[in-house]
N, C-alpha and C. Protein backbone atom coordinates (compact mmCIF):
# COMPACT_ATOMS: atom_id res chain seq x y z
N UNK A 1 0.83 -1.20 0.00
CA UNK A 1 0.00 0.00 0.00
C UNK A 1 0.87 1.26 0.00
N UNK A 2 1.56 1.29 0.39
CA UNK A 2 2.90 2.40 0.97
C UNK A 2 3.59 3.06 -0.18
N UNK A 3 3.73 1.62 -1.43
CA UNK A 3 4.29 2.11 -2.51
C UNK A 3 3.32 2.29 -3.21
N UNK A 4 1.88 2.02 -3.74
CA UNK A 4 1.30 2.28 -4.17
C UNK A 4 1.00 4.10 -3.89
N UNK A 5 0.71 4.03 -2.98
CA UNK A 5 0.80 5.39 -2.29
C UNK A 5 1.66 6.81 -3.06
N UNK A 6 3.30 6.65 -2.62
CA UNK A 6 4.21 7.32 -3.51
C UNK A 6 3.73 7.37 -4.35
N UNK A 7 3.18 6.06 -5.44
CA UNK A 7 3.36 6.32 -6.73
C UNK A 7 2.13 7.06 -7.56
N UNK A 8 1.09 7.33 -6.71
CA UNK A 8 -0.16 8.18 -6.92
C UNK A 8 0.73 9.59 -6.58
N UNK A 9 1.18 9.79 -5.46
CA UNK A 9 1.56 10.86 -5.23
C UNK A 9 2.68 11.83 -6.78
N UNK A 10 3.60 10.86 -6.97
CA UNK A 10 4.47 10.86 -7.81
C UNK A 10 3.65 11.38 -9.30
N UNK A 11 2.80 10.51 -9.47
CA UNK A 11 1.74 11.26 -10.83
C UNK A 11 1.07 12.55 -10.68
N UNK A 12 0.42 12.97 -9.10
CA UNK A 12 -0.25 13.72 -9.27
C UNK A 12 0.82 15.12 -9.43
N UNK A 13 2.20 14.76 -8.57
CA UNK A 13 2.93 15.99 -9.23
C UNK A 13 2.96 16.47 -10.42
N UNK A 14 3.45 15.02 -11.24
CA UNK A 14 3.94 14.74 -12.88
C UNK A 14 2.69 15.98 -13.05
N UNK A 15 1.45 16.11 -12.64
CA UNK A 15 0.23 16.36 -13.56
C UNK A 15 0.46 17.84 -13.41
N UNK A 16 0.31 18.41 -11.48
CA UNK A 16 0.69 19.60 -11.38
C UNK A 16 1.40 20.30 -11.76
N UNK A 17 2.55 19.71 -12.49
CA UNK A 17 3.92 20.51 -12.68
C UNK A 17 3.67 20.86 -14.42
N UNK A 18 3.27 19.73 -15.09
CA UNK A 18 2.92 20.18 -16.19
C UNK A 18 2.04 20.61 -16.53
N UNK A 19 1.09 21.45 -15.57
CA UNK A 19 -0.10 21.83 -15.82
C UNK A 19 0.05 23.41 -15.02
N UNK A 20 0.77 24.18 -15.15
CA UNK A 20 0.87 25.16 -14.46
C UNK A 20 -0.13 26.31 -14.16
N UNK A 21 -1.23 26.14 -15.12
CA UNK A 21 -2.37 27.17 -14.14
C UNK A 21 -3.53 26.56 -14.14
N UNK A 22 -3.22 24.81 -13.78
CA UNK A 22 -3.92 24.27 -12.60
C UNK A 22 -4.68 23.13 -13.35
N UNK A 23 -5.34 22.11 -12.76
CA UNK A 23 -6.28 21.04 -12.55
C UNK A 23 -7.25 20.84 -11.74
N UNK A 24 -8.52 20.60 -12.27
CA UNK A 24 -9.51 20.27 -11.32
C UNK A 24 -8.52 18.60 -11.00
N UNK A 25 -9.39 18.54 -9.54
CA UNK A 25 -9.71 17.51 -8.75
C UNK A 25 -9.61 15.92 -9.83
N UNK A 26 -10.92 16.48 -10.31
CA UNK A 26 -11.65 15.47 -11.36
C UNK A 26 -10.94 15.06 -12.50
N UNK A 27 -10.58 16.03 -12.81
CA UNK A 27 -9.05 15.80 -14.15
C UNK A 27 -8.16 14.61 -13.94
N UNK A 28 -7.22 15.27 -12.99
CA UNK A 28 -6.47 14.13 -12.42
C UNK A 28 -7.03 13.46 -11.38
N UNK A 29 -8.04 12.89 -11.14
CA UNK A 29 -8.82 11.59 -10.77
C UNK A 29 -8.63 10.72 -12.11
N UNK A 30 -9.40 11.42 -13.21
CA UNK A 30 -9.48 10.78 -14.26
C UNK A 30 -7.87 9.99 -15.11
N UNK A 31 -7.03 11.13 -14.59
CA UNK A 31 -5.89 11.25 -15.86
C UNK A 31 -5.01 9.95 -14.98
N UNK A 32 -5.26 9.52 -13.59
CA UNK A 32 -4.54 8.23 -12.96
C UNK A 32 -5.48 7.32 -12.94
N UNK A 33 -6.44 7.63 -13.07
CA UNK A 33 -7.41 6.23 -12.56
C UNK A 33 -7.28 6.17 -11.10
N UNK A 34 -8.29 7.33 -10.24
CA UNK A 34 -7.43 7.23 -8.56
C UNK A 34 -8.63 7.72 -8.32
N UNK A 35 -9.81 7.59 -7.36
CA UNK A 35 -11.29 8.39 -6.80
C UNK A 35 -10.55 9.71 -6.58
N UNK A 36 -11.56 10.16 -6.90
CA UNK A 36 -11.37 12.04 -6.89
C UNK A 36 -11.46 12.01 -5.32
N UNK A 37 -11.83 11.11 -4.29
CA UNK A 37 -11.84 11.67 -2.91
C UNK A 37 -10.33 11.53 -2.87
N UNK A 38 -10.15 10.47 -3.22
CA UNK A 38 -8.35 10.22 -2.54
C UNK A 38 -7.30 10.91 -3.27
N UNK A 39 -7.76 11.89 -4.35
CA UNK A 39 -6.91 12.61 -4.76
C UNK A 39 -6.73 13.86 -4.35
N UNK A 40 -8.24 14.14 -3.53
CA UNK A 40 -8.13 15.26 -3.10
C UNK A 40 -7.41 15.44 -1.23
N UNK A 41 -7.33 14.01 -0.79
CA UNK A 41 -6.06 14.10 0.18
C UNK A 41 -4.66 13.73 -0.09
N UNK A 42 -4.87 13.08 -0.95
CA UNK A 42 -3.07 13.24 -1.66
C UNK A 42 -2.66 14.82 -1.67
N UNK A 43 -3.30 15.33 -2.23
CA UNK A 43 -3.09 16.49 -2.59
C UNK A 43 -3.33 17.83 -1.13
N UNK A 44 -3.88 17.50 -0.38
CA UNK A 44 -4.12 18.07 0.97
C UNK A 44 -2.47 17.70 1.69
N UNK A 45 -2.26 16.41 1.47
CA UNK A 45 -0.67 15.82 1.94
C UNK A 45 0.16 16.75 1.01
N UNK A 46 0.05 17.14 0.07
CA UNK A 46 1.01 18.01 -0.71
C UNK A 46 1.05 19.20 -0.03
């Protein structure tokens, strides 16, 4: 689970960084295949 973890984390940067004035939630839910709830505490952890 732990590495699974990182490696959501690790994409949702990839997404932020190349996306510089921004992403919905829902976007990158979609763009990993990850529930938009748990992306939106990945991203709370960011």
């Amino acid at each position: 689970m732990k590495i699974e973890y990182h490696k959501e984390l690790e994409k949702i940067l990839e997404i932020v960084k190349k996306n510089p004035k921004g992403s919905t939630i829902k976007e990158i839910s979609e763009k990993i295949g990850v529930n938009r709830n748990a992306v939106a505490k990945y991203l709370d952890v960011l």
